[in-house]
C-alpha atoms as a PDB file:
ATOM      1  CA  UNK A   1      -1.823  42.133 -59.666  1.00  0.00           C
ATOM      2  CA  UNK A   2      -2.363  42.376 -56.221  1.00  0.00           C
ATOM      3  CA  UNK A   3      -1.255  45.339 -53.998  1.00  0.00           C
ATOM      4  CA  UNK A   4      -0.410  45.798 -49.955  1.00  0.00           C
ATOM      5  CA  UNK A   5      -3.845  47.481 -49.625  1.00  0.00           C
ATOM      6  CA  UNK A   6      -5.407  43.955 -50.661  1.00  0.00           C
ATOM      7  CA  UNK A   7      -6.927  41.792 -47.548  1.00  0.00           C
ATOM      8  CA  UNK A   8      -5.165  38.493 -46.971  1.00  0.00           C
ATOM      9  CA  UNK A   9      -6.860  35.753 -48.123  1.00  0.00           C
ATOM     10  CA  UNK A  10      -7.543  33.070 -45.096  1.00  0.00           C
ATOM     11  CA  UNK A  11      -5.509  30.959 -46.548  1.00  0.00           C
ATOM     12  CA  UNK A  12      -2.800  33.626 -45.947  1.00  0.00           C
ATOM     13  CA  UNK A  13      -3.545  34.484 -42.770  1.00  0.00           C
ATOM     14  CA  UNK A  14      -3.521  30.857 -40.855  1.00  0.00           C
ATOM     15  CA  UNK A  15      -0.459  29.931 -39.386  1.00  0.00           C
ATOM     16  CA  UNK A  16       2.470  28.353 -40.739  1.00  0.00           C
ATOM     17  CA  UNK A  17       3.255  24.940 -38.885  1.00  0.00           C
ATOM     18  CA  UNK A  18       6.308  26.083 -37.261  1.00  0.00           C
ATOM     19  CA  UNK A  19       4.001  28.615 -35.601  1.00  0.00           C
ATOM     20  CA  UNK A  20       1.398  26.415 -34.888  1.00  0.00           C
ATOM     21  CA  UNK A  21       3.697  24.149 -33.098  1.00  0.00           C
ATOM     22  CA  UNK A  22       5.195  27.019 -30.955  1.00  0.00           C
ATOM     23  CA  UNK A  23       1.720  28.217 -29.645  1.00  0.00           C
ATOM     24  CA  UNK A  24       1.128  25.089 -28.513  1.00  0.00           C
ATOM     25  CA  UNK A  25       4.201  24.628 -26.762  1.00  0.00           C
ATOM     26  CA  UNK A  26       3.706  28.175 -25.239  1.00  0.00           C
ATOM     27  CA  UNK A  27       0.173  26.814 -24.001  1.00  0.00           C
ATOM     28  CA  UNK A  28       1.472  23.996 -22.881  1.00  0.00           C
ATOM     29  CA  UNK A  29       4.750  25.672 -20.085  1.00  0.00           C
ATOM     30  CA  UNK A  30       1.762  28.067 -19.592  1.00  0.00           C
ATOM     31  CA  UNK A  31      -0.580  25.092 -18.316  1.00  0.00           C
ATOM     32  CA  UNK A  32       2.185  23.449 -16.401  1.00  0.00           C
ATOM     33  CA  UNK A  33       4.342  26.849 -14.941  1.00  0.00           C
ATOM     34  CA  UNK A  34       1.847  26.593 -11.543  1.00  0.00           C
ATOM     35  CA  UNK A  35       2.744  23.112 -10.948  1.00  0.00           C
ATOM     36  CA  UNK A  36       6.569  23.761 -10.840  1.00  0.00           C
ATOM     37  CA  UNK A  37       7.317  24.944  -7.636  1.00  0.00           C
ATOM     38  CA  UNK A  38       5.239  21.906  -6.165  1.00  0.00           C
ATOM     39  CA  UNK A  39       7.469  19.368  -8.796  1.00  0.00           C
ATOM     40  CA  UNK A  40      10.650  21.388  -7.491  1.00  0.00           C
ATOM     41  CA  UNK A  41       9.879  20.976  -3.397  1.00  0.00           C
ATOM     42  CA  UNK A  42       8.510  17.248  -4.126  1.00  0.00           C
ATOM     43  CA  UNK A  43      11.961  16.382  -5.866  1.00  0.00           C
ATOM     44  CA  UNK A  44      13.657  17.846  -2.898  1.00  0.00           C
ATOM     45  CA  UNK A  45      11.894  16.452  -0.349  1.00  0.00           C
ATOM     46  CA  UNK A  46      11.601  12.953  -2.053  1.00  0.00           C
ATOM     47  CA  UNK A  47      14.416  12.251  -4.771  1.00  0.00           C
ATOM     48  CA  UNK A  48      17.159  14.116  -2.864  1.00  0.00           C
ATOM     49  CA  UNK A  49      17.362  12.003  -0.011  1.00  0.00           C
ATOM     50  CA  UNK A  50      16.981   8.656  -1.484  1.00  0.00           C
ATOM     51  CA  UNK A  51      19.696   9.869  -4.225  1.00  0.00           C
ATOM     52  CA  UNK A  52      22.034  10.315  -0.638  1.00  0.00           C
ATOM     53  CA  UNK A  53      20.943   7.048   0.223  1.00  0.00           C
ATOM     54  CA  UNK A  54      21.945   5.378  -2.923  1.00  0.00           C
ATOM     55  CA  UNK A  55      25.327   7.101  -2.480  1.00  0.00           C
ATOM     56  CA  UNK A  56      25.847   5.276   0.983  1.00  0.00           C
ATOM     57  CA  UNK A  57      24.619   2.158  -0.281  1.00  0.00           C
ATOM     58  CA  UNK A  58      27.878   1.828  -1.888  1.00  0.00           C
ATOM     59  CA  UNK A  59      30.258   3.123   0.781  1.00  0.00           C
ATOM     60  CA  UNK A  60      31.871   0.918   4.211  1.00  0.00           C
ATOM     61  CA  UNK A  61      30.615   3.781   5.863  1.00  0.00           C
ATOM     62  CA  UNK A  62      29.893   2.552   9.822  1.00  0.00           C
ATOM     63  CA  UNK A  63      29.797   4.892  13.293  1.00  0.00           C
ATOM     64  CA  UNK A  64      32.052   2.836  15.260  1.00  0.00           C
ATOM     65  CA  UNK A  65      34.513   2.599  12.534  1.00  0.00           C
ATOM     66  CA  UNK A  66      34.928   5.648  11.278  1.00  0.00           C
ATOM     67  CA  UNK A  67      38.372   5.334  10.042  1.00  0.00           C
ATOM     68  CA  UNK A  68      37.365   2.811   7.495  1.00  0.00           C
ATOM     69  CA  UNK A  69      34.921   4.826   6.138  1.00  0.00           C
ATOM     70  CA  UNK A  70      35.712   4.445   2.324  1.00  0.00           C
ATOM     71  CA  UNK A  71      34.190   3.010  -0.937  1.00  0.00           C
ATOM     72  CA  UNK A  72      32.571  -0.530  -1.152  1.00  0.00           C
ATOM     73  CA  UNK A  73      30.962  -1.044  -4.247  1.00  0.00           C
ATOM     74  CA  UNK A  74      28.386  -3.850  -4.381  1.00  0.00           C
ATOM     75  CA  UNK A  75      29.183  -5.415  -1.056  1.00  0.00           C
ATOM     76  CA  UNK A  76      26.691  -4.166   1.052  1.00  0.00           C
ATOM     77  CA  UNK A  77      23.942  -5.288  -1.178  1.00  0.00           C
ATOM     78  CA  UNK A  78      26.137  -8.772  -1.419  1.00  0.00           C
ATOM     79  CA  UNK A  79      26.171  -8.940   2.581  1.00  0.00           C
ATOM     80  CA  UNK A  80      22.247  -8.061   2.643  1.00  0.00           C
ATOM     81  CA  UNK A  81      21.369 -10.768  -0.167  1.00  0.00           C
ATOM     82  CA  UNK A  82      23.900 -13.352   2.065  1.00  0.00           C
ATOM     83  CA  UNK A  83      23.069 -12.432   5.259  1.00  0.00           C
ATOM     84  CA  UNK A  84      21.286 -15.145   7.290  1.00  0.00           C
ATOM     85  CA  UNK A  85      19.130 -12.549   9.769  1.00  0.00           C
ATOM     86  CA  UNK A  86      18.802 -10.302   6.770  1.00  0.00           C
ATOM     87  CA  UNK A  87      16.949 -13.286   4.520  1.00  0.00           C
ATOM     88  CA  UNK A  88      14.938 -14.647   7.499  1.00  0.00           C
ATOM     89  CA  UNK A  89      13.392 -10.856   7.398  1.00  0.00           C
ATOM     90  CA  UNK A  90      12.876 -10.467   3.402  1.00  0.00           C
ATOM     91  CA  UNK A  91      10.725 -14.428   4.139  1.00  0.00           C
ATOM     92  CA  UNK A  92       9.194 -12.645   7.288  1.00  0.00           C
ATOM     93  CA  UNK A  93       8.037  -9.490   5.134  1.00  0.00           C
ATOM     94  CA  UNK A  94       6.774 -11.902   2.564  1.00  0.00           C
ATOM     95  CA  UNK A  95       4.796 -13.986   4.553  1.00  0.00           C
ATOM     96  CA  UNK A  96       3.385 -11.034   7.088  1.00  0.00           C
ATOM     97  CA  UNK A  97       2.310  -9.208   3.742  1.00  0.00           C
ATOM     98  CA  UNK A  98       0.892 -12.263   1.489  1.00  0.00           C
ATOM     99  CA  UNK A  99      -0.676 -13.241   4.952  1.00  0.00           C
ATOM    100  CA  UNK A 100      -2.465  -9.398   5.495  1.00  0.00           C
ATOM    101  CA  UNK A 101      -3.674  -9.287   1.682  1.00  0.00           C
ATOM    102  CA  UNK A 102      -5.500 -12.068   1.237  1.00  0.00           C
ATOM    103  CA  UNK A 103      -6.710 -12.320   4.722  1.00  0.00           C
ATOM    104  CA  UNK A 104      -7.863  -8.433   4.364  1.00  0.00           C
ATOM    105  CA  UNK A 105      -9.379  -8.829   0.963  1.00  0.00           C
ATOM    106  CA  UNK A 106     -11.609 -11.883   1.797  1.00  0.00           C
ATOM    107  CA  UNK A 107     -12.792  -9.566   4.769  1.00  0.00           C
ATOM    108  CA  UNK A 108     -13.583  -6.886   2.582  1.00  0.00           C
ATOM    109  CA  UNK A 109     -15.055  -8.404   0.043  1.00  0.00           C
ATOM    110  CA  UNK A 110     -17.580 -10.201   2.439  1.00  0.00           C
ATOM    111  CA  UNK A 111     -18.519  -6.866   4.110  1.00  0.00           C
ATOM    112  CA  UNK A 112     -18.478  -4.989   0.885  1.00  0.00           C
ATOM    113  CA  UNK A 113     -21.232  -7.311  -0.497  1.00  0.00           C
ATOM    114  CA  UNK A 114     -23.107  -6.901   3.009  1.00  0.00           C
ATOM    115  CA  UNK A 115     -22.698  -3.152   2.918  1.00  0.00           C
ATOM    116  CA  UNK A 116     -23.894  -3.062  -0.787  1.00  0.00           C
ATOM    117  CA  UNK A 117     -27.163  -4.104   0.063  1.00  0.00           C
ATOM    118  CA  UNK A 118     -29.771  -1.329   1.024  1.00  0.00           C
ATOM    119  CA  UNK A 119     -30.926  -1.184   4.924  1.00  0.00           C
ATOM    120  CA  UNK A 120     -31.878   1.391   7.152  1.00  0.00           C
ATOM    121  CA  UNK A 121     -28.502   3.235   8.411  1.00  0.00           C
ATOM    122  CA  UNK A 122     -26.279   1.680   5.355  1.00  0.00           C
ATOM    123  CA  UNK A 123     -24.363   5.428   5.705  1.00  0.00           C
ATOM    124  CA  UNK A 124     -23.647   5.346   9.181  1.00  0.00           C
ATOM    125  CA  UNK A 125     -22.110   1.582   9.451  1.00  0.00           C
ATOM    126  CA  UNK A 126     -20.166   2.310   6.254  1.00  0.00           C
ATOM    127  CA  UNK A 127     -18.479   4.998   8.568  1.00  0.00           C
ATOM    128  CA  UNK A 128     -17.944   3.373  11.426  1.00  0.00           C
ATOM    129  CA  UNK A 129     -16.419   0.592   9.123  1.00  0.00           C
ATOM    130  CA  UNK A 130     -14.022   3.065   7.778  1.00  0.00           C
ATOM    131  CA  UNK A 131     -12.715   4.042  11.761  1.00  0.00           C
ATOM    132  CA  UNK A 132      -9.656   0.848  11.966  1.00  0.00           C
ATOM    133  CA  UNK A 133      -8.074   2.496   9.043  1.00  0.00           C
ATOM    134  CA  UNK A 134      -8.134   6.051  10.753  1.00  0.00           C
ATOM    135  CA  UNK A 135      -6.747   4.985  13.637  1.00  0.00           C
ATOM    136  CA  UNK A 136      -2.877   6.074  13.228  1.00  0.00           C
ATOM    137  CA  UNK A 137      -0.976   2.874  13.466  1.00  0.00           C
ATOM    138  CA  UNK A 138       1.329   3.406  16.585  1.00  0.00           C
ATOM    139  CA  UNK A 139      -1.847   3.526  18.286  1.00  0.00           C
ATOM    140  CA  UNK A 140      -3.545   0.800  16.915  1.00  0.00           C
ATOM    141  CA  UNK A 141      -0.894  -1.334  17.710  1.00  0.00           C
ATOM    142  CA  UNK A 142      -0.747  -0.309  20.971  1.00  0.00           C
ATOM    143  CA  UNK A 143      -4.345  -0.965  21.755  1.00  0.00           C
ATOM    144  CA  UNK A 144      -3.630  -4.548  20.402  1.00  0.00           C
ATOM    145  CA  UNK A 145      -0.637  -5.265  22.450  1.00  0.00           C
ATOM    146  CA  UNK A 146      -2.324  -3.927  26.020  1.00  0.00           C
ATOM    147  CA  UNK A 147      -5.975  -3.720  25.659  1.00  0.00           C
ATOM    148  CA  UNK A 148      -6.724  -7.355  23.960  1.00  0.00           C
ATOM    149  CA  UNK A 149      -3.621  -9.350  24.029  1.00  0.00           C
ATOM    150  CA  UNK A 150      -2.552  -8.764  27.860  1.00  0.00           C
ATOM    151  CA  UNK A 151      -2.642 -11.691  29.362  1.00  0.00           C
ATOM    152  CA  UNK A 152      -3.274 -10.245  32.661  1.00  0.00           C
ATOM    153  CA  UNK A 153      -6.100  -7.681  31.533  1.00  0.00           C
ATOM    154  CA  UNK A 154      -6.379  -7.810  27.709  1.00  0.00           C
ATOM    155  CA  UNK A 155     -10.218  -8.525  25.932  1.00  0.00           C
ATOM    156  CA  UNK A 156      -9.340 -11.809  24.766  1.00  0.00           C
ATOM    157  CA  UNK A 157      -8.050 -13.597  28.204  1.00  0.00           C
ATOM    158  CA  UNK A 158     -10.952 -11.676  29.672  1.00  0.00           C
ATOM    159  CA  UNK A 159     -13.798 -13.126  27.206  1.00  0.00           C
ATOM    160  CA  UNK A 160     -12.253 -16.682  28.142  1.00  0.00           C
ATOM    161  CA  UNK A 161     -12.972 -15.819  31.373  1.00  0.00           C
ATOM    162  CA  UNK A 162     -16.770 -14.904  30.948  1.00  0.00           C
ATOM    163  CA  UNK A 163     -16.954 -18.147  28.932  1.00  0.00           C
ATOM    164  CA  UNK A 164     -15.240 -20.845  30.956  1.00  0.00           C
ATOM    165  CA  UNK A 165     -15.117 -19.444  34.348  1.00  0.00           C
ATOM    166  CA  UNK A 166     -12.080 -18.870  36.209  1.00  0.00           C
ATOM    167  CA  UNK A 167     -10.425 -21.735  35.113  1.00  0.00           C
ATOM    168  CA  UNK A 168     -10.728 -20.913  31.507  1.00  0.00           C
ATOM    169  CA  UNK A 169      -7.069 -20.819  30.028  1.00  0.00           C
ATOM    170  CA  UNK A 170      -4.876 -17.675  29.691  1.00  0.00           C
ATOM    171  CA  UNK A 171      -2.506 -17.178  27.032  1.00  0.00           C
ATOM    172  CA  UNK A 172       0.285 -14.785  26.593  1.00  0.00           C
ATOM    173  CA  UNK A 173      -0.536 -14.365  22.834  1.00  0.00           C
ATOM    174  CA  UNK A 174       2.357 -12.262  21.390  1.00  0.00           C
ATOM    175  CA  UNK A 175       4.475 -15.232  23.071  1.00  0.00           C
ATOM    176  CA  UNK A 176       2.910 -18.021  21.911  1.00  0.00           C
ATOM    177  CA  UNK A 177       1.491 -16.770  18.496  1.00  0.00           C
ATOM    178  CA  UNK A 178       3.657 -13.398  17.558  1.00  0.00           C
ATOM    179  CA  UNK A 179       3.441 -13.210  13.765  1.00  0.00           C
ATOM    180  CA  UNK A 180      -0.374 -14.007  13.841  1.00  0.00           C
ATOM    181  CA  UNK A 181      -0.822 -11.339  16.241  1.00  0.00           C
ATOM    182  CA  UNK A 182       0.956  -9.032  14.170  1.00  0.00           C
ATOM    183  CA  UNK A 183      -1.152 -10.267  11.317  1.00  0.00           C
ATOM    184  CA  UNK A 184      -3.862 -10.195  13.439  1.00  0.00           C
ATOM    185  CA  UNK A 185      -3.826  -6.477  13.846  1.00  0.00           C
ATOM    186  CA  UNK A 186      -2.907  -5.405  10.680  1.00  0.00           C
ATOM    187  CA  UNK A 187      -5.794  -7.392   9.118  1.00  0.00           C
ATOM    188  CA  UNK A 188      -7.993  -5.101  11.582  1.00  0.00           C
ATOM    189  CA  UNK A 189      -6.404  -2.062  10.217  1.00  0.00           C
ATOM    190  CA  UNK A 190      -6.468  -2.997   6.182  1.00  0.00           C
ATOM    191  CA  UNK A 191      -9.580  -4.392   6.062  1.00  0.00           C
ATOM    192  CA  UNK A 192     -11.641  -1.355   5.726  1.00  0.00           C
ATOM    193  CA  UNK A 193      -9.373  -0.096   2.760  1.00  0.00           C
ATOM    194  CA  UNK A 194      -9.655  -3.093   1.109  1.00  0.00           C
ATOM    195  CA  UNK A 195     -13.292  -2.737   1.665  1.00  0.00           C
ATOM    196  CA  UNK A 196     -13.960   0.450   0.335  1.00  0.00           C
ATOM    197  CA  UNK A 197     -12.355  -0.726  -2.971  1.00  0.00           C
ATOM    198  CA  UNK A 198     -14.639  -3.498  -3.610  1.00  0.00           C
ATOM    199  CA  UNK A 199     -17.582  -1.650  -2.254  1.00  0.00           C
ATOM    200  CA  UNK A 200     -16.609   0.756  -5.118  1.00  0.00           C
ATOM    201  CA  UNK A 201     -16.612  -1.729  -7.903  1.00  0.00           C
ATOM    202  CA  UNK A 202     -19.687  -3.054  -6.487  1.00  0.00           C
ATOM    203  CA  UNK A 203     -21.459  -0.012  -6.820  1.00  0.00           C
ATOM    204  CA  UNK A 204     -20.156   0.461 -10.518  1.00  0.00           C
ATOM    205  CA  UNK A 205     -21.354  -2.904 -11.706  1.00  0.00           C
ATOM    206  CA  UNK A 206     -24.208  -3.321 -14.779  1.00  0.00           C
ATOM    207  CA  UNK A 207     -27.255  -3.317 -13.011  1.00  0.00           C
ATOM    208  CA  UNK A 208     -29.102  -4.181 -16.313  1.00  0.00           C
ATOM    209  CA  UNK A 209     -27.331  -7.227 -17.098  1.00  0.00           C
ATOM    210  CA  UNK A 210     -27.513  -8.286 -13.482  1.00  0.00           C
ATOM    211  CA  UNK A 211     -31.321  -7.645 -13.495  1.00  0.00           C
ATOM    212  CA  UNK A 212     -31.665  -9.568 -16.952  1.00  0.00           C
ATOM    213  CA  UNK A 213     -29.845 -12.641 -15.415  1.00  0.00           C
ATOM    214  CA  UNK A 214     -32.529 -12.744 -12.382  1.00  0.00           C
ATOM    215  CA  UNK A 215     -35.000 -12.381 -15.074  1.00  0.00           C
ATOM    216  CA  UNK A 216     -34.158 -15.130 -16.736  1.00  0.00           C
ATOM    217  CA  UNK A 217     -33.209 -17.164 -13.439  1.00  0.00           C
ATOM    218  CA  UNK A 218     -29.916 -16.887 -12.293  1.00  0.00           C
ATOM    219  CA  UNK A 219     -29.268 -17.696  -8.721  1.00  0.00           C
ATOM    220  CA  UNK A 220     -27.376 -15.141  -6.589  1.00  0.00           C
ATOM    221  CA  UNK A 221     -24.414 -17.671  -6.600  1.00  0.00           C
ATOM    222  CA  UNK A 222     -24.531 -17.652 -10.107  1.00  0.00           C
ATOM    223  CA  UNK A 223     -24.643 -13.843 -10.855  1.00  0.00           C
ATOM    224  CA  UNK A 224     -21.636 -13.307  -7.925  1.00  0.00           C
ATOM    225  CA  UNK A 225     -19.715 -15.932  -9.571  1.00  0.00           C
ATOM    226  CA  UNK A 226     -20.195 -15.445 -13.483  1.00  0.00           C
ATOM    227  CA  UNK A 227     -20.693 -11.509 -12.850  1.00  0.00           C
ATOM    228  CA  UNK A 228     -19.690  -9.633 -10.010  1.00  0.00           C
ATOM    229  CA  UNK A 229     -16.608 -11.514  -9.076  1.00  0.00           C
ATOM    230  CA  UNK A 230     -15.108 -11.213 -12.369  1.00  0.00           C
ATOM    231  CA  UNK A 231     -16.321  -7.597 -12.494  1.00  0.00           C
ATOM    232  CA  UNK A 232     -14.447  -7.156  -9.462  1.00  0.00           C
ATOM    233  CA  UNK A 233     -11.094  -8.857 -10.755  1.00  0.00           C
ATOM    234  CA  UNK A 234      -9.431  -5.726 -11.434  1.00  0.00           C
ATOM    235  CA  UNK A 235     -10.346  -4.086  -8.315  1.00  0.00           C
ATOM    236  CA  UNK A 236      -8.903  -7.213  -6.179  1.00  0.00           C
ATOM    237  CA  UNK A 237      -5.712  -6.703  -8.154  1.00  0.00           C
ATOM    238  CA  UNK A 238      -5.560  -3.277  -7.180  1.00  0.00           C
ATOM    239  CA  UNK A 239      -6.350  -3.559  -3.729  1.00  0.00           C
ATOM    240  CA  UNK A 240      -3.793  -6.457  -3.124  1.00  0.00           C
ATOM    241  CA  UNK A 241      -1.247  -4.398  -5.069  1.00  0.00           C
ATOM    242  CA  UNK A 242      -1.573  -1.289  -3.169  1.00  0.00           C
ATOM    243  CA  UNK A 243      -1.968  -3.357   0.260  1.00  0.00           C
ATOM    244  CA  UNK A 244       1.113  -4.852  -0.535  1.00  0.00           C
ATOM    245  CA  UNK A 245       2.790  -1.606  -0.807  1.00  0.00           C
ATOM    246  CA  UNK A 246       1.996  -0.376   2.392  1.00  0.00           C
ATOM    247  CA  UNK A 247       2.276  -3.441   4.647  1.00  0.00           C
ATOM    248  CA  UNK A 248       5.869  -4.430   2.735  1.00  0.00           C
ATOM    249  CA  UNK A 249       7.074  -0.983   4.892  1.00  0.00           C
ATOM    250  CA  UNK A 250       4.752  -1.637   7.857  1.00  0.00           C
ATOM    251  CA  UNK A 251       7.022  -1.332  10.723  1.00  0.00           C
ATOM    252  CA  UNK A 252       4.996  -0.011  13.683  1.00  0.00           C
ATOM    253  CA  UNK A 253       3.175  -3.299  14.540  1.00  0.00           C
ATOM    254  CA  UNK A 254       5.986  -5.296  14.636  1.00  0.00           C
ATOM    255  CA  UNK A 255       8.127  -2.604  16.614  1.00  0.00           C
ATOM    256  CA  UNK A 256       5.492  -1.678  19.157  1.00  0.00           C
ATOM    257  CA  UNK A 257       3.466  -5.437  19.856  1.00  0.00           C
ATOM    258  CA  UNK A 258       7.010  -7.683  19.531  1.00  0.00           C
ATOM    259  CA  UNK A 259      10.022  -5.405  19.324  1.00  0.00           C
ATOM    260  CA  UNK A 260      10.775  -7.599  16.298  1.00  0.00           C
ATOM    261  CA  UNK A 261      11.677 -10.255  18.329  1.00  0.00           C
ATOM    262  CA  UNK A 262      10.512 -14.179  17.788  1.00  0.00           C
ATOM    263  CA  UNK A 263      10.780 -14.417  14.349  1.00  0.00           C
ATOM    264  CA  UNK A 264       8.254 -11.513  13.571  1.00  0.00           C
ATOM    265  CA  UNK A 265      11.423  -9.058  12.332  1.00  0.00           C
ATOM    266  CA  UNK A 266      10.401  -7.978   8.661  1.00  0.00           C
ATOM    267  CA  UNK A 267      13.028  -5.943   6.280  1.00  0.00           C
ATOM    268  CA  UNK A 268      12.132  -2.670   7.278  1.00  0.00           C
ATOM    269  CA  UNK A 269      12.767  -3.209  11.744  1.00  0.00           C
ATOM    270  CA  UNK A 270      16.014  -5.010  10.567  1.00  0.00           C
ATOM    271  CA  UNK A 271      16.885  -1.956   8.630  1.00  0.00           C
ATOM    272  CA  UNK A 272      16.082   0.098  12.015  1.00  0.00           C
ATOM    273  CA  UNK A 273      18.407  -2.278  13.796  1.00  0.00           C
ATOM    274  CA  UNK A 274      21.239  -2.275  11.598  1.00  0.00           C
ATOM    275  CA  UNK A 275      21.010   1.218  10.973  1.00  0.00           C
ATOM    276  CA  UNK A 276      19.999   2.580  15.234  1.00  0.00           C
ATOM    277  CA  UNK A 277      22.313  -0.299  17.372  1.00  0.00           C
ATOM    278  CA  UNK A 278      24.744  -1.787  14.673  1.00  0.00           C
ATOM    279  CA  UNK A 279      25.510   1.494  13.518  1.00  0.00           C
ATOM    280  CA  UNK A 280      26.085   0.429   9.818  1.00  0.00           C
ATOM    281  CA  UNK A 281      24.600   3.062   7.661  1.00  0.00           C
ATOM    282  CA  UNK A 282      25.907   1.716   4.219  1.00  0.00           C
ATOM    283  CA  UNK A 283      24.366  -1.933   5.052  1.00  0.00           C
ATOM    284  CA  UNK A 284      21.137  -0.164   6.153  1.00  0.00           C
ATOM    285  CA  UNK A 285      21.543   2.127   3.446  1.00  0.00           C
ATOM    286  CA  UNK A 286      21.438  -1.005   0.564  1.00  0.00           C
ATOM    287  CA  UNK A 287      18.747  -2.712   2.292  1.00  0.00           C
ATOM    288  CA  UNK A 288      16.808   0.329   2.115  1.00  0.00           C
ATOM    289  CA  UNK A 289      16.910   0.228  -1.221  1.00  0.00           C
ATOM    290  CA  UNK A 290      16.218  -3.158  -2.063  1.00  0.00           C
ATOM    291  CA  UNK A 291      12.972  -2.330  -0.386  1.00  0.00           C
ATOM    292  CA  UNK A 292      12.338   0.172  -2.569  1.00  0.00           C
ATOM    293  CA  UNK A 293      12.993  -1.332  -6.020  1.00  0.00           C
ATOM    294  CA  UNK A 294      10.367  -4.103  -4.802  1.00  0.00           C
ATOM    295  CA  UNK A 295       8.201  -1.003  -3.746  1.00  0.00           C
ATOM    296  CA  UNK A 296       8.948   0.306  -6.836  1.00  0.00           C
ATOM    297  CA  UNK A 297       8.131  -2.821  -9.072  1.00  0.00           C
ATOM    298  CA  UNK A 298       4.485  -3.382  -7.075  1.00  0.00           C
ATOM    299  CA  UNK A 299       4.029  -0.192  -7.802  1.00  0.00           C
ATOM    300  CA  UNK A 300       4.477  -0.274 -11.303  1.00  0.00           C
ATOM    301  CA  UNK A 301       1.596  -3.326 -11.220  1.00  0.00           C
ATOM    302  CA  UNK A 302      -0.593  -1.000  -9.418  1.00  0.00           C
ATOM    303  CA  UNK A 303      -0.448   1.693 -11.912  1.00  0.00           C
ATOM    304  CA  UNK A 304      -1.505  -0.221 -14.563  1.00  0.00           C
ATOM    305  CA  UNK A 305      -4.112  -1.797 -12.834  1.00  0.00           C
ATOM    306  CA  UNK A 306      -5.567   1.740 -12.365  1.00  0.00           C
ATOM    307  CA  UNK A 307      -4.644   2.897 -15.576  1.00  0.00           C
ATOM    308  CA  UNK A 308      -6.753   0.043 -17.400  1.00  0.00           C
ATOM    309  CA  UNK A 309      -9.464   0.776 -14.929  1.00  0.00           C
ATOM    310  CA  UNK A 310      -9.642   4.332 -15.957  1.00  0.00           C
ATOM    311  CA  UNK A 311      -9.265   3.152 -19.496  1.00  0.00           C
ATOM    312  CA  UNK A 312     -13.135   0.854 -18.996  1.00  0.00           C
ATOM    313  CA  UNK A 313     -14.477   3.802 -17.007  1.00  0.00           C
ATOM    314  CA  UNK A 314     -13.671   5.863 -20.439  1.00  0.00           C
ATOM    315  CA  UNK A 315     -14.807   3.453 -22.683  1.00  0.00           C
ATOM    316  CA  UNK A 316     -18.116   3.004 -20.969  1.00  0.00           C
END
């Protein structure tokens, strides 16, 4: 018969499950207590203010009528969805962004196979590739608008100039070409992102298998198009996915090289004008956040794209 003075068999002594359960959740708020006050200030700074602008997406709530300011329900997102100016801009974001995508990740994808290929000062090229996407976008847009598409003094007019003398032509090309010369500069700017992403999944491809194939007498066409392009499929995806999150809220270029104006006005500068000279902040308010449930939905694409990369790079 066994006594208190006896030692506990191990059996004994392990944990029951309800303990074992509580230590882990214990390890677990102990692991994650550091990253509250960072979750706390990001909800404020983030969820807070589009939770206010929910709230005055359903209210008649504009500045020079402030007596009517009241509840509206779903008629400010039935006036943005019916407006005529308001669909123009959802086709003008469409187009600008589909237009900067693909445009951006044929671009990179050319220059990512050139800059995949070893050559003497690879490392410093790869950086000065990099330098359009530094460049904050005000100012790239600016340097656009005066320093190549003046038609007085800009780079392009100028290089006409060199070419066909003084009587070579000289366009105004925001006038007579706006939206490509918005796309025109964006494509400058997004190019080296989209470039970096390839270049990555170039450098993570099989070199074995790619090695076997010249072995046995693949061409390079062959390789790029039975290997490396599909290689790369995922990492198009998630270029064009994350490109088209950014350049669906681009609004710099088309503020500071057309002011919006000749049919170059995406969602986001109507937004600014409904909101900053029609005064309507429930209307501004709703097409704010249609914006962001299509943000929201490309965004959900783009996570998974990553997530099933991560998912190969584990497997591997």
């Amino acid at each position: 018969m066994s006594t208190a003075l006896e030692p506990r068999t191990p059996s004994e002594a392990r944990p029951g499950p309800g303990q074992d359960t509580a230590m882990r959740r214990a390890g677990d708020w102990a692991r994650r207590a550091p990253l509250l006050p960072a979750l706390i200030f990001l909800i404020i700074v983030t969820q807070l203010p589009f939770l206010g602008t929910l709230i005055i997406s359903f209210m008649n709530w504009n500045a020079y009528y402030p007596d009517e300011r009241g509840f509206a329900g779903f008629d400010n997102f039935r006036r943005v969805l019916t407006d005529v100016n308001t669909r123009d801009s959802i086709v003008t974001t469409i187009l600008l962004t589909v237009s900067v995508v693909l445009v951006s990740l044929v671009l990179g994808l050319l220059i990512a196979l050139l800059l995949d290929r070893a050559f003497r000062g690879r490392g410093f090229v790869r950086t000065m590739m990099i330098t359009p996407f530094l460049v904050v976008p005000v100012a790239a847009a600016l340097v656009w608008k005066h320093a190549l598409y003046n038609p007085e003094y800009g780079l392009f007019n100028g290089v006409l100039t060199w070419i066909f003398g003084d009587g070579a032509p000289q366009p105004d090309w925001v006038s007579t070409m706006p939206l490509t010369a918005v796309v025109a500069s964006l494509v400058w700017q997004w190019t080296p992102f989209m470039m970096l992403i390839l270049l990555a999944g170039l450098q993570s491809k099989p070199l074995d298998v790619i090695e076997a194939a010249k072995i046995d007498g693949c061409t390079a066409w062959q390789i790029f198009r039975h290997m490396t392009f599909p290689h790369l499929r995922q990492y198009l995806e998630l270029g064009g996915l994350l490109g088209s999150i950014y350049i669906v809220q681009n609004f710099d270029a088309v503020f500071t090289i057309t002011s919006g104006g000749l049919g170059t006005a995406n969602l986001p500068y109507t937004i600014y004008q409904t909101f900053y000279n029609a005064q309507d902040y429930g209307r501004a308010s709703a097409a704010g956040v249609v914006v962001v449930i299509g943000t929201i939905i490309i965004a959900t694409l783009a996570l998974r794209t990553v997530s099933s990369l991560f998912r190969e790079e584990g497997a591997r």
